[in-house]
N, C-alpha and C. Protein backbone atom coordinates (compact mmCIF):
# COMPACT_ATOMS: atom_id res chain seq x y z
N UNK A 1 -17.89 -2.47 12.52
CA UNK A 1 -17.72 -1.73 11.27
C UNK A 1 -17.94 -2.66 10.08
N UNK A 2 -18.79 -2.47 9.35
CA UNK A 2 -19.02 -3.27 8.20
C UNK A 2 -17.62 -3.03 7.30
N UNK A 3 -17.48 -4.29 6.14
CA UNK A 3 -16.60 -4.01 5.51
C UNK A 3 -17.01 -3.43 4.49
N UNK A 4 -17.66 -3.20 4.13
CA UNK A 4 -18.18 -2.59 2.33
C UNK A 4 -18.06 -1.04 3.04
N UNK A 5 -17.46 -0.12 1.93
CA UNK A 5 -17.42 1.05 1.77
C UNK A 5 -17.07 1.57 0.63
N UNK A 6 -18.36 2.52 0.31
CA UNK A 6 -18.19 3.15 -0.88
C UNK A 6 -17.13 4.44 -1.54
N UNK A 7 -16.11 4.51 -0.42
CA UNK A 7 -14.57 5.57 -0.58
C UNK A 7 -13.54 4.47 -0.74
N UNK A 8 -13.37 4.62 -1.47
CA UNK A 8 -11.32 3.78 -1.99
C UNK A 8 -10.29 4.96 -1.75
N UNK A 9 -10.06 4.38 -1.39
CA UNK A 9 -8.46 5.29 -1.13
C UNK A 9 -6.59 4.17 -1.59
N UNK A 10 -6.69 5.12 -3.35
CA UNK A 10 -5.73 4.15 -3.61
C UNK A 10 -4.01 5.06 -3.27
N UNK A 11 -3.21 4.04 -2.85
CA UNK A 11 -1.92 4.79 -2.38
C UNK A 11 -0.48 4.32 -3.20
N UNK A 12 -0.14 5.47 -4.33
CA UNK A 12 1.06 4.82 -5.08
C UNK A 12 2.63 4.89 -4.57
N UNK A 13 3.01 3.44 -5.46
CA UNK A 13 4.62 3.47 -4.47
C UNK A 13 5.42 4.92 -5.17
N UNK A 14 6.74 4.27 -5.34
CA UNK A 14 7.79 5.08 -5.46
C UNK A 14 8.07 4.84 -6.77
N UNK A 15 8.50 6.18 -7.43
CA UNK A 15 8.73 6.39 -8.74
C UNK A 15 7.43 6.11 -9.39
N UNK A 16 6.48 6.29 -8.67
CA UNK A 16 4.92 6.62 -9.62
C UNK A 16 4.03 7.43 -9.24
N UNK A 17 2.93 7.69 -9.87
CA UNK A 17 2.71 8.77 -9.49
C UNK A 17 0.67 8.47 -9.72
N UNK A 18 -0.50 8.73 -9.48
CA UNK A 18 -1.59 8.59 -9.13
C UNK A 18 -2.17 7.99 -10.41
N UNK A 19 -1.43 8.49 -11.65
CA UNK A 19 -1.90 7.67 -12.69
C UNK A 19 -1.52 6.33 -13.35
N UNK A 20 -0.83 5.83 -12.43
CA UNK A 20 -0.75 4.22 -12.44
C UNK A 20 -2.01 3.56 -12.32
N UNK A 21 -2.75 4.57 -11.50
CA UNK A 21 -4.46 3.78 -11.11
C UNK A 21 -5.70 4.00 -12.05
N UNK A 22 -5.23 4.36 -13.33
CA UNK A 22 -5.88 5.10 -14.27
C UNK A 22 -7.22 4.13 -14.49
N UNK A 23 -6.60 2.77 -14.89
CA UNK A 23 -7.67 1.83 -15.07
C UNK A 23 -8.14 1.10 -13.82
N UNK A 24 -7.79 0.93 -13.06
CA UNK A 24 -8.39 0.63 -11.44
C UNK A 24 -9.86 2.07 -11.17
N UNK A 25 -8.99 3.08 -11.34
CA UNK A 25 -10.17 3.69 -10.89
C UNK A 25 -11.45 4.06 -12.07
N UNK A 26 -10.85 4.04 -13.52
CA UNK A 26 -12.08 3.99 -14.37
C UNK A 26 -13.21 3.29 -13.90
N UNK A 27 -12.54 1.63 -13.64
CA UNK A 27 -13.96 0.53 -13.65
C UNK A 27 -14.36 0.57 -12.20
N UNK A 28 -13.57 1.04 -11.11
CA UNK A 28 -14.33 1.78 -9.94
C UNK A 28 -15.55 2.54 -9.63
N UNK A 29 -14.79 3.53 -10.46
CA UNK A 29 -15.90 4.48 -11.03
C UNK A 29 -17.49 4.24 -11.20
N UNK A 30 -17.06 3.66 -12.43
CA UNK A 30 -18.38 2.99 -13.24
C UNK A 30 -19.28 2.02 -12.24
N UNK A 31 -18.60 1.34 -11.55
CA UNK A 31 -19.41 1.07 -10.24
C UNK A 31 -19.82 1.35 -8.93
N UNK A 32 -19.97 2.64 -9.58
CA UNK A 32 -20.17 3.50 -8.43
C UNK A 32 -19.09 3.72 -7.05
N UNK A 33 -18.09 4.01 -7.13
CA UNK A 33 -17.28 3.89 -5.94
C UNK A 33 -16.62 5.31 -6.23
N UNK A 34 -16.25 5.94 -5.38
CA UNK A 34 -15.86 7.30 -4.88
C UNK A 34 -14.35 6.86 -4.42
N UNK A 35 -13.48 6.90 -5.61
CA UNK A 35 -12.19 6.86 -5.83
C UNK A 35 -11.12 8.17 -5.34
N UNK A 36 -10.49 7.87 -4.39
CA UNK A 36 -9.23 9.01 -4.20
C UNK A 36 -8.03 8.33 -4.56
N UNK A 37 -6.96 9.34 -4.96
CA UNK A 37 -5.91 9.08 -5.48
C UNK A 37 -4.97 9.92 -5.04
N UNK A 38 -4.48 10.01 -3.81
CA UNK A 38 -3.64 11.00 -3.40
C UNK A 38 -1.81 10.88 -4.25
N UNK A 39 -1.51 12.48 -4.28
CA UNK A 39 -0.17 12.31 -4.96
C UNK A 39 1.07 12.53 -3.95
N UNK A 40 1.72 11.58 -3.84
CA UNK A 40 3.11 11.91 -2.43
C UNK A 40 4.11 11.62 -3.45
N UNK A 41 4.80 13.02 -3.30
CA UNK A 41 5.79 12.92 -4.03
C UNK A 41 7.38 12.39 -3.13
N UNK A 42 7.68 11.35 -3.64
CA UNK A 42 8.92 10.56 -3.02
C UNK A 42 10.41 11.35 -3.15
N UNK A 43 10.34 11.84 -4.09
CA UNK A 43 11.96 12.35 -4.61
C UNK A 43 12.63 11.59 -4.69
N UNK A 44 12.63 10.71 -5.72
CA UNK A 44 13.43 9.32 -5.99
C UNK A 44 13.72 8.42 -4.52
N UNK A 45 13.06 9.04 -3.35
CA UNK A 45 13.16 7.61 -2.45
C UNK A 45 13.90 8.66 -1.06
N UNK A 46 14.01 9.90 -1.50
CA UNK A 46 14.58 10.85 -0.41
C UNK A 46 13.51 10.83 0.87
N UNK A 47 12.84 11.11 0.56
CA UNK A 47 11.39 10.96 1.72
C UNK A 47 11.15 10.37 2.28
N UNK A 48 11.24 10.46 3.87
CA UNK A 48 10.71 9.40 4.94
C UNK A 48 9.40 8.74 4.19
N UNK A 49 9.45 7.48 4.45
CA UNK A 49 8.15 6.88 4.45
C UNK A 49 6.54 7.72 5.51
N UNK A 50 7.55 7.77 6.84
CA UNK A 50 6.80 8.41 7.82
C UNK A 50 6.32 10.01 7.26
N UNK A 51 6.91 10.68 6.53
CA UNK A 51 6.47 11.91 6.12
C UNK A 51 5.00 11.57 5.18
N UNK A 52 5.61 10.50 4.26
CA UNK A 52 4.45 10.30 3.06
C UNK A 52 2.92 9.94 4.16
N UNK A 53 3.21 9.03 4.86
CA UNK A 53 2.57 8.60 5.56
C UNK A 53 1.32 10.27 6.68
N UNK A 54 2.21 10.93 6.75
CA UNK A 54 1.37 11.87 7.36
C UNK A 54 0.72 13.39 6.32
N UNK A 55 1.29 12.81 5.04
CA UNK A 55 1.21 13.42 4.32
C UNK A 55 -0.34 13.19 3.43
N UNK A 56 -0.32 11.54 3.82
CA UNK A 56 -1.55 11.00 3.21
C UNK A 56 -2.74 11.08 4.31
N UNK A 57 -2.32 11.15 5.56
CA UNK A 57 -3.43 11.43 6.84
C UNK A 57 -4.40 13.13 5.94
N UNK A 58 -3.64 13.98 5.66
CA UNK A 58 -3.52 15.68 5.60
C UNK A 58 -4.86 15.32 4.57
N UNK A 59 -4.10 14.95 3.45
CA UNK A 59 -5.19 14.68 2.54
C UNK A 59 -6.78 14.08 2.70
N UNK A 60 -6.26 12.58 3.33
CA UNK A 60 -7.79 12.04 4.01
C UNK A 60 -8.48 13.09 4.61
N UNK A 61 -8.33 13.67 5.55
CA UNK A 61 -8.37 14.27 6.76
C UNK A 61 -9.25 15.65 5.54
N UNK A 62 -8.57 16.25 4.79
CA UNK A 62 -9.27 17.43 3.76
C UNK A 62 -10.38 16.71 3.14
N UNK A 63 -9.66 15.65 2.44
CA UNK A 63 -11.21 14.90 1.28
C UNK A 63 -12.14 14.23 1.75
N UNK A 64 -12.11 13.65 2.99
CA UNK A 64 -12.77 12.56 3.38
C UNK A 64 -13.35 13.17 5.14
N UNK A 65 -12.84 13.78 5.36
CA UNK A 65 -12.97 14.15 7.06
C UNK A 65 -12.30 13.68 8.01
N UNK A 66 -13.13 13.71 9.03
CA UNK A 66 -12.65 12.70 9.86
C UNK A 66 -13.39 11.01 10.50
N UNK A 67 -14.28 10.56 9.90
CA UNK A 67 -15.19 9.84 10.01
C UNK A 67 -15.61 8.88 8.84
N UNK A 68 -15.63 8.86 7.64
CA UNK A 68 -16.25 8.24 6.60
C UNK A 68 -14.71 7.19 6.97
N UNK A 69 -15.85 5.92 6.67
CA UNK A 69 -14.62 4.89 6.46
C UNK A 69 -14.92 4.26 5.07
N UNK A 70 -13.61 3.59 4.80
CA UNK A 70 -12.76 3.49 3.47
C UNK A 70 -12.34 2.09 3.30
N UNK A 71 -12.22 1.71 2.29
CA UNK A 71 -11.45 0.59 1.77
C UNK A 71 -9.93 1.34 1.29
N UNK A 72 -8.88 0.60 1.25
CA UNK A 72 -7.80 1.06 1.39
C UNK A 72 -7.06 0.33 0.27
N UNK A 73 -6.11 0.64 -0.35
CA UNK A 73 -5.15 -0.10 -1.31
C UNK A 73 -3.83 0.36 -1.79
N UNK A 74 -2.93 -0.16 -1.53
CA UNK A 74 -1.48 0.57 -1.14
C UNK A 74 -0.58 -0.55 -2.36
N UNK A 75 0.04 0.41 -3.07
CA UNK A 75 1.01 -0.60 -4.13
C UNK A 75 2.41 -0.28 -3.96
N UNK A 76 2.84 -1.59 -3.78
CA UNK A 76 4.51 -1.15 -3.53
C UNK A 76 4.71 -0.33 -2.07
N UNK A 77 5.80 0.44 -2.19
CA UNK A 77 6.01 1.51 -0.91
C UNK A 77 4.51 2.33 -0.88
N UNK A 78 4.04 1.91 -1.93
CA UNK A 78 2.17 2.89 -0.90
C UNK A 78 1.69 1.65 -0.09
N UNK A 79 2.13 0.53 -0.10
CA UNK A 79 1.08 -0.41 0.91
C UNK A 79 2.11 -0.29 2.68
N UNK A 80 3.54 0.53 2.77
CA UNK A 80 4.04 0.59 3.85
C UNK A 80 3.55 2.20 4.19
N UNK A 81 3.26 2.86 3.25
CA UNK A 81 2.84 4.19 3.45
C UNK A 81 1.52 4.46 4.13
N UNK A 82 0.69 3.51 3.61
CA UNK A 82 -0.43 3.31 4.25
C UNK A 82 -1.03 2.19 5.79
N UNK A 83 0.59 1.34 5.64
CA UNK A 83 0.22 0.79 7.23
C UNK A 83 1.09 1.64 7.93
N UNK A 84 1.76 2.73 7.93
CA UNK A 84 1.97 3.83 9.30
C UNK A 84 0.91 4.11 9.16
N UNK A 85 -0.20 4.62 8.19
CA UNK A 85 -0.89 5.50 8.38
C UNK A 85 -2.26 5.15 9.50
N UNK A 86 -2.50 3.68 9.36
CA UNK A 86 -3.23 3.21 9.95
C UNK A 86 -2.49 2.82 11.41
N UNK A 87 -1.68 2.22 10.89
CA UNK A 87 -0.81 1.83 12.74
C UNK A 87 -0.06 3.21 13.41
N UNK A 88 0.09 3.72 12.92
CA UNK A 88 0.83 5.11 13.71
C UNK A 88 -0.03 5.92 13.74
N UNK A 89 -1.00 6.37 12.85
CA UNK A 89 -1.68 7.35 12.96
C UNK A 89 -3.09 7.60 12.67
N UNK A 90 -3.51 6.53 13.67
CA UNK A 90 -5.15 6.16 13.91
C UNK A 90 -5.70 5.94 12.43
N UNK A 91 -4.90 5.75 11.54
CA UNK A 91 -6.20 5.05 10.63
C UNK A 91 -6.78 3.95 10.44
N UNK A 92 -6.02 3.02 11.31
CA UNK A 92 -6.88 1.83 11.01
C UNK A 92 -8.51 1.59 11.89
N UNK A 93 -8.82 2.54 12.52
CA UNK A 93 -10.04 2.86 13.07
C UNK A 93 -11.05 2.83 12.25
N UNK A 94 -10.54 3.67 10.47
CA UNK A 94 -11.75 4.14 9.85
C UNK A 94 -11.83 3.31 9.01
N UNK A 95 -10.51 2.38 9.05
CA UNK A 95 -10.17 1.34 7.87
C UNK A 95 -10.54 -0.07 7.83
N UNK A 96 -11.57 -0.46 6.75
CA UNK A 96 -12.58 -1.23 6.47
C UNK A 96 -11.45 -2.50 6.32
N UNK A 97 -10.95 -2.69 4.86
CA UNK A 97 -10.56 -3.04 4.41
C UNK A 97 -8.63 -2.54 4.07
N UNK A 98 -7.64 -3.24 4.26
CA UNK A 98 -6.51 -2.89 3.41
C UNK A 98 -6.14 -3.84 2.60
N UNK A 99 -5.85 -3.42 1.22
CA UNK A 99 -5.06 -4.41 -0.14
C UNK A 99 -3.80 -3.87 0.18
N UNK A 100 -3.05 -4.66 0.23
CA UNK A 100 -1.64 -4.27 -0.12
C UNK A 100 -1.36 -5.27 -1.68
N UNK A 101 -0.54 -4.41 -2.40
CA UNK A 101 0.08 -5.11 -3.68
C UNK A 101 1.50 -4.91 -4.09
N UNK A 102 2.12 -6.11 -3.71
CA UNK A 102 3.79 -5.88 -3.98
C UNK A 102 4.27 -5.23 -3.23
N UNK A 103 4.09 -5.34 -1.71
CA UNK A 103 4.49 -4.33 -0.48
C UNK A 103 5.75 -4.86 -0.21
N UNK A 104 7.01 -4.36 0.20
CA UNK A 104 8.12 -5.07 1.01
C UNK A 104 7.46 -5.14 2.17
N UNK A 105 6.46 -6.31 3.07
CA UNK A 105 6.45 -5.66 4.28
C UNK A 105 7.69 -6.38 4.72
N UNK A 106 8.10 -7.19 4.65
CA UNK A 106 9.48 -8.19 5.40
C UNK A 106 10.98 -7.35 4.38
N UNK A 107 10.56 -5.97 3.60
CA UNK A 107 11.95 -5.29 3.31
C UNK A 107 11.76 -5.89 2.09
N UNK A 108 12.66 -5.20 1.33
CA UNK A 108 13.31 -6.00 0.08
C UNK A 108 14.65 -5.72 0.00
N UNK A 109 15.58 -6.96 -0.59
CA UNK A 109 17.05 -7.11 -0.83
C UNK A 109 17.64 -5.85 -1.94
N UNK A 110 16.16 -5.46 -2.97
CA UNK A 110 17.40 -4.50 -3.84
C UNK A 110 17.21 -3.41 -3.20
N UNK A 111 16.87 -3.15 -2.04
CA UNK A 111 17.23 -1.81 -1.34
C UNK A 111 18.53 -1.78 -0.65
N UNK A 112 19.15 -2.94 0.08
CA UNK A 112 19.78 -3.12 0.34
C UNK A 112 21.38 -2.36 0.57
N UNK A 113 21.56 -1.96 -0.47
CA UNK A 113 22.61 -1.42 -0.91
C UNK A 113 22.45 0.42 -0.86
N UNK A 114 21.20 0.81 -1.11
CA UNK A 114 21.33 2.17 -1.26
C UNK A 114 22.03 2.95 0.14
N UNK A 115 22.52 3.72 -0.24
CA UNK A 115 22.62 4.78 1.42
C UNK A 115 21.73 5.22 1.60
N UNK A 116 21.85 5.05 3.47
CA UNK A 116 20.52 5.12 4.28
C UNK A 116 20.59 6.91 4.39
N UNK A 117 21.65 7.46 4.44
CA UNK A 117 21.37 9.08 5.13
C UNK A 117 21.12 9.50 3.73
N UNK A 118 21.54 9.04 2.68
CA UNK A 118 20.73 9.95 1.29
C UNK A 118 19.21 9.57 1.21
N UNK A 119 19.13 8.55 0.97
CA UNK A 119 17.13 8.07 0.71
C UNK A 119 16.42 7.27 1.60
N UNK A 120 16.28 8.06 2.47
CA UNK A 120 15.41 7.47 4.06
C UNK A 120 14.79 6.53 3.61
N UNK A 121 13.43 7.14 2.24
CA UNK A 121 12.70 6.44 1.81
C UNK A 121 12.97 5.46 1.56
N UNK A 122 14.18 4.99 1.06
CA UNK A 122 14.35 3.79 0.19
C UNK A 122 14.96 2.50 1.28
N UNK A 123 15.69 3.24 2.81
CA UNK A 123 16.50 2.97 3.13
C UNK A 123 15.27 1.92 4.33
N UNK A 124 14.40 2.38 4.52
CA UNK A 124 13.35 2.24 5.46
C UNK A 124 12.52 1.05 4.97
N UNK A 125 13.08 0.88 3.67
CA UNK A 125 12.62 -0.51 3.09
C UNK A 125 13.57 -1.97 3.30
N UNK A 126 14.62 -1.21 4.02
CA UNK A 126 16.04 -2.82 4.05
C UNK A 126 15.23 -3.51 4.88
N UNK A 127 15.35 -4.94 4.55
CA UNK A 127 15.67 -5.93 5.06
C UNK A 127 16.07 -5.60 6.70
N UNK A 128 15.23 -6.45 7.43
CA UNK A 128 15.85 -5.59 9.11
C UNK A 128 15.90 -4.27 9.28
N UNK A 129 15.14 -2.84 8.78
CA UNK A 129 15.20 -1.64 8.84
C UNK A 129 14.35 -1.70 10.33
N UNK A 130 14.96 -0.58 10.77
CA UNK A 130 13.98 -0.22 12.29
C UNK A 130 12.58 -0.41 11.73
N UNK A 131 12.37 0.87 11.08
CA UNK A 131 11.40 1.21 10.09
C UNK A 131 10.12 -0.26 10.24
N UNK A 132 10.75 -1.46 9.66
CA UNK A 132 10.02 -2.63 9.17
C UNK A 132 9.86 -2.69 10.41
N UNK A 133 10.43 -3.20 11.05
CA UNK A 133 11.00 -4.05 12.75
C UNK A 133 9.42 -3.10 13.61
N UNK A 134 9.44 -1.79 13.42
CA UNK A 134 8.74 -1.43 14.52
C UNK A 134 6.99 -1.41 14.18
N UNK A 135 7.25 -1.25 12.61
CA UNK A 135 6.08 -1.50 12.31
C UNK A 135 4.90 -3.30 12.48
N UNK A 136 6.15 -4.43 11.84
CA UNK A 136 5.72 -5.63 11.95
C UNK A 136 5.54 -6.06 13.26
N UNK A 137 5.90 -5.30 14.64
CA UNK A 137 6.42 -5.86 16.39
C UNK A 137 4.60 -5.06 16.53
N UNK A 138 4.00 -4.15 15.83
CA UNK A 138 2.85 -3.69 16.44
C UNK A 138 1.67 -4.28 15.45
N UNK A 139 1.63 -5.41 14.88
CA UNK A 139 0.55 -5.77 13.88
C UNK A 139 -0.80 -6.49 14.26
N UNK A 140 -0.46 -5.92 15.68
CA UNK A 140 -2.10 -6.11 16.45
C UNK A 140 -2.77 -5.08 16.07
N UNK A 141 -2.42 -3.89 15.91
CA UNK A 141 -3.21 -2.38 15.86
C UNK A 141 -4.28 -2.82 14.37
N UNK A 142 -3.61 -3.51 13.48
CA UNK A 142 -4.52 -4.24 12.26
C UNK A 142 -5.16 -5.31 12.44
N UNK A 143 -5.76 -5.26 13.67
CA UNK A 143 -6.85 -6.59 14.66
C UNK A 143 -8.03 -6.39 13.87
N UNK A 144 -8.49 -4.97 13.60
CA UNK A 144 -9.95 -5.20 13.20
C UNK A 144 -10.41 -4.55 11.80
N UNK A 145 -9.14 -4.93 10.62
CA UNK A 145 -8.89 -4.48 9.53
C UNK A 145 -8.95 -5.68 8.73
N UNK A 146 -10.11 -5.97 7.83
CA UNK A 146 -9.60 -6.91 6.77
C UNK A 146 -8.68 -6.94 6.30
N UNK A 147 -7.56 -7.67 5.93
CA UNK A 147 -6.62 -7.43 5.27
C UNK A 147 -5.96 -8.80 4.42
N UNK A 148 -5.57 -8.09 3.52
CA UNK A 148 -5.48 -8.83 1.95
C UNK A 148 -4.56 -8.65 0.79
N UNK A 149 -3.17 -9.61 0.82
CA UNK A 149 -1.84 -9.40 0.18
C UNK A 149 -1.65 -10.12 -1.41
N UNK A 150 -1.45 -9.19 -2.35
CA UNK A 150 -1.13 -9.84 -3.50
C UNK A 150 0.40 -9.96 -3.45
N UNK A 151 0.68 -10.61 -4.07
CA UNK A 151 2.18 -10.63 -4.58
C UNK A 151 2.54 -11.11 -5.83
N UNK A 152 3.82 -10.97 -6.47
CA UNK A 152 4.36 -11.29 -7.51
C UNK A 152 5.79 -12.52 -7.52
N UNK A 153 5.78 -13.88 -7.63
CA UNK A 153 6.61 -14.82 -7.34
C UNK A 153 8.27 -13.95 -8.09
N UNK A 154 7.68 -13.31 -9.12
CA UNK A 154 9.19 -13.17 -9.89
C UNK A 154 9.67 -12.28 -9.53
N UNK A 155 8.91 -11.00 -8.66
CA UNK A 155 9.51 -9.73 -8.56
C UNK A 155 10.74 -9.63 -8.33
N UNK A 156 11.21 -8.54 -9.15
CA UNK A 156 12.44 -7.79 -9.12
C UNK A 156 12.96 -6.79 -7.83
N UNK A 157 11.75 -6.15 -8.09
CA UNK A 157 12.06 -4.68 -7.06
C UNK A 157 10.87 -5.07 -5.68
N UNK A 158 10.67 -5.53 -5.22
CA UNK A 158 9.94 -6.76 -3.99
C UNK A 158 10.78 -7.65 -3.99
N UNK A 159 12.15 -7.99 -3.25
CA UNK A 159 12.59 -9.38 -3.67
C UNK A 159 13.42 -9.57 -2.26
N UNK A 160 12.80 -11.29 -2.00
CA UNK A 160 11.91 -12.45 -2.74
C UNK A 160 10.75 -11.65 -2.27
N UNK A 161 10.07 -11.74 -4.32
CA UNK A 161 8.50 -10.92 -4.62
C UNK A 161 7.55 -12.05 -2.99
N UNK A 162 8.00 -13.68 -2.85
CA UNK A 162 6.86 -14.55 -2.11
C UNK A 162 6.56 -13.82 -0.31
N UNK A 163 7.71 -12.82 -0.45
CA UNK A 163 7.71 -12.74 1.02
C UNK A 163 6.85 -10.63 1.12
N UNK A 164 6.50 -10.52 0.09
CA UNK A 164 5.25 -9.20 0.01
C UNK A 164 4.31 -9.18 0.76
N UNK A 165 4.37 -9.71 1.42
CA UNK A 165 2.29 -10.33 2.65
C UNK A 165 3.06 -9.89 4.02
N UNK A 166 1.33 -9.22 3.97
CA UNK A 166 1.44 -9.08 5.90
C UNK A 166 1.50 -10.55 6.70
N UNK A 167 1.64 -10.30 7.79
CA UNK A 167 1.72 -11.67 8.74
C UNK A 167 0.21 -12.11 9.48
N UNK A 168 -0.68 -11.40 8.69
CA UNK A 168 -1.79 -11.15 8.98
C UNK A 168 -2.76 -11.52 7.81
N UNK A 169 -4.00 -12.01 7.49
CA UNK A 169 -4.90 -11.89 6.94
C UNK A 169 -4.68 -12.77 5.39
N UNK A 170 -5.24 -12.62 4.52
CA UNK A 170 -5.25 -13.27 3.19
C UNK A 170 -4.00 -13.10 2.26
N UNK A 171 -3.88 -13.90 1.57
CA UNK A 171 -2.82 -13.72 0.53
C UNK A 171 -2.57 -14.76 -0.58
N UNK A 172 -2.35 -13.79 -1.92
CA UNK A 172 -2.90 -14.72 -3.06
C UNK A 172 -1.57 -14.30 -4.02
N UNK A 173 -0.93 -15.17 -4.76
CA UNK A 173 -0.33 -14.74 -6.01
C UNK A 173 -0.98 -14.47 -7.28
N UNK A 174 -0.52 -13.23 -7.80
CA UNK A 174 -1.28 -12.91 -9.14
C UNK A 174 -0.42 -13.27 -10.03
N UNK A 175 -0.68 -13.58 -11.56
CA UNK A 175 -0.80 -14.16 -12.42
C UNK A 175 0.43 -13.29 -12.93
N UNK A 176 1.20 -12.87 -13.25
CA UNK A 176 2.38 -11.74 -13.42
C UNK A 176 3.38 -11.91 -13.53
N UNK A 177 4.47 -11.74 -14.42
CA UNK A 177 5.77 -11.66 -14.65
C UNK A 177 6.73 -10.80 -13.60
N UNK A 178 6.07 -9.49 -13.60
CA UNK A 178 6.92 -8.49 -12.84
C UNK A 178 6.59 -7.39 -12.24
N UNK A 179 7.44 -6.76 -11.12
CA UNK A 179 6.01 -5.72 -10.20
C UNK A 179 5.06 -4.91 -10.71
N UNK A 180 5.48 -3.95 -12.00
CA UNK A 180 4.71 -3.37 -12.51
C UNK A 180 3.15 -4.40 -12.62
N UNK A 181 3.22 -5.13 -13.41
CA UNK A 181 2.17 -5.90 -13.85
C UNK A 181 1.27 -6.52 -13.23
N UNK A 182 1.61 -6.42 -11.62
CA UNK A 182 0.69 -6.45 -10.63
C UNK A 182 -0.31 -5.37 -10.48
N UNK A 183 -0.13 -3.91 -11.44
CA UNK A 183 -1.21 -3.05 -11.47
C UNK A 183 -1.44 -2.67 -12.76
N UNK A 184 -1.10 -3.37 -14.03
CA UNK A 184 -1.64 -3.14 -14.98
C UNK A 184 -2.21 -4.55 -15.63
N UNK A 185 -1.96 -5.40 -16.08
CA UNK A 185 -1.74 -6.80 -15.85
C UNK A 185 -3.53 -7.10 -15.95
N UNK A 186 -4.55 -7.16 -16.80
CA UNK A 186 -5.82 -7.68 -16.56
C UNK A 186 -6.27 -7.94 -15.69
N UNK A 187 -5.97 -9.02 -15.77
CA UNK A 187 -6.51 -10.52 -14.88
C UNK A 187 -6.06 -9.89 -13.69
N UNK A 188 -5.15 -9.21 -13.34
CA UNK A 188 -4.78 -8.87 -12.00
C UNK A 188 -5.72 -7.70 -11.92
N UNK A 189 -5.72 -6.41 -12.50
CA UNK A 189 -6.57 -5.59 -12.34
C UNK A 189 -8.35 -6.03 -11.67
N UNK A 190 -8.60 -7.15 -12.17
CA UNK A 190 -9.88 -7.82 -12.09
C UNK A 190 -9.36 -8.25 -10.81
N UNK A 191 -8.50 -9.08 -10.06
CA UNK A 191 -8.23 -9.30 -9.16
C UNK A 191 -8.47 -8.15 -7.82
N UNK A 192 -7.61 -7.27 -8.30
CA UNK A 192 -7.68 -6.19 -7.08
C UNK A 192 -9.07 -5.47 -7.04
N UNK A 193 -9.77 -5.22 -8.29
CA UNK A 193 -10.97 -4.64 -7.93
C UNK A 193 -12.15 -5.45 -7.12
N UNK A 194 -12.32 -6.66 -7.29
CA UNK A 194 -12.87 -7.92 -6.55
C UNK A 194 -12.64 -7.60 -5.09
N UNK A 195 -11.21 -7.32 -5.05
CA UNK A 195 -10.83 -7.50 -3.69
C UNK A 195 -11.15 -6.24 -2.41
N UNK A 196 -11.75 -4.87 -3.32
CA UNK A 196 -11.55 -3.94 -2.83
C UNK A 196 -13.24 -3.35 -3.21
N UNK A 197 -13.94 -3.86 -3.58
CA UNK A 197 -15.73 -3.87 -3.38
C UNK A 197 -16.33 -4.68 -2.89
């Protein structure tokens, strides 16, 4: 499978919503790339990850088929949303390329605290969550997936922001104060689009 593909498929975390990618997908655009932006609505963090996750298959599966392969890019809880989607549910077959940006994949500490039976979503992000555990124990299934981790040293809501990277593939710190600014942030914007044509 070559890596260049002209479908992006960008995937937003929690508490955002498709127009975070406003300027990612403008200068996409303009270079010719066939930008999707699916919307999964979280409910402040109520939502299985695993729901969003099959929620974003439904969509591919309508916009894209079953066959066209994709470059992939997941921010925050969209970069865990999008490795079920590939490790649980055959997408990493069609999947060229994955960016993750500011992913907990090793959990993050300020989840920590929330209750697990109120916000699955949020809860599926602890530190030691099954959730993490069963996903990171199968990270062979991303054998024949480029794959490519930004992170943020200072993050707040990723924290520690250094530990955001798969156990797999590339990984770079962007230039950034704080998670947001890993997707608005210039120099970073220029970063992720580099990384994802």
């Amino acid at each position: 499978m070559t890596i260049k593909s002209r479908h992006i498929v960008l995937v937003h975390g929690l508490w955002d919503t498709p127009i975070i990618f406003k300027h990612l997908v403008d200068k996409l655009t303009k270079k010719g790339f066939k930008v999707f932006t699916p919307h999964l609505p979280h409910k402040l963090g109520l939502v299985s990850i695993r729901t969003l996750a099959e929620e974003l298959n439904v969509y591919i599966l309508r916009e894209l088929g079953e066959d066209i392969s994709i470059n992939l890019m997941g921010f925050s809880m969209g970069g865990l949303i999008s490795r079920f989607w590939m490790q649980k549910l055959s997408g990493a077959r069609r999947t060229n390329r994955f960016v993750s940006v500011g992913t907990p994949h090793c959990g993050t500490l300020t989840a920590q605290l929330v209750p697990s039976f109120m916000f699955k979503g949020i809860a599926e992000m602890k530190v030691g969550s099954d959730f993490l555990n069963d996903l990171n124990k199968d990270i062979a299934s991303l054998g024949k997936v480029e794959c490519i981790s930004f992170f943020c040293y200072f993050d707040l809501m990723v924290f520690p922001g250094w530990k955001a990277v798969l156990p797999i593939g590339r990984c770079s710190p962007l230039p950034v104060l704080t998670h947001k600014g890993l997707i608005y942030n210039k120099e970073a914007i220029e970063n992720l689009i580099n990384s994802l044509i």
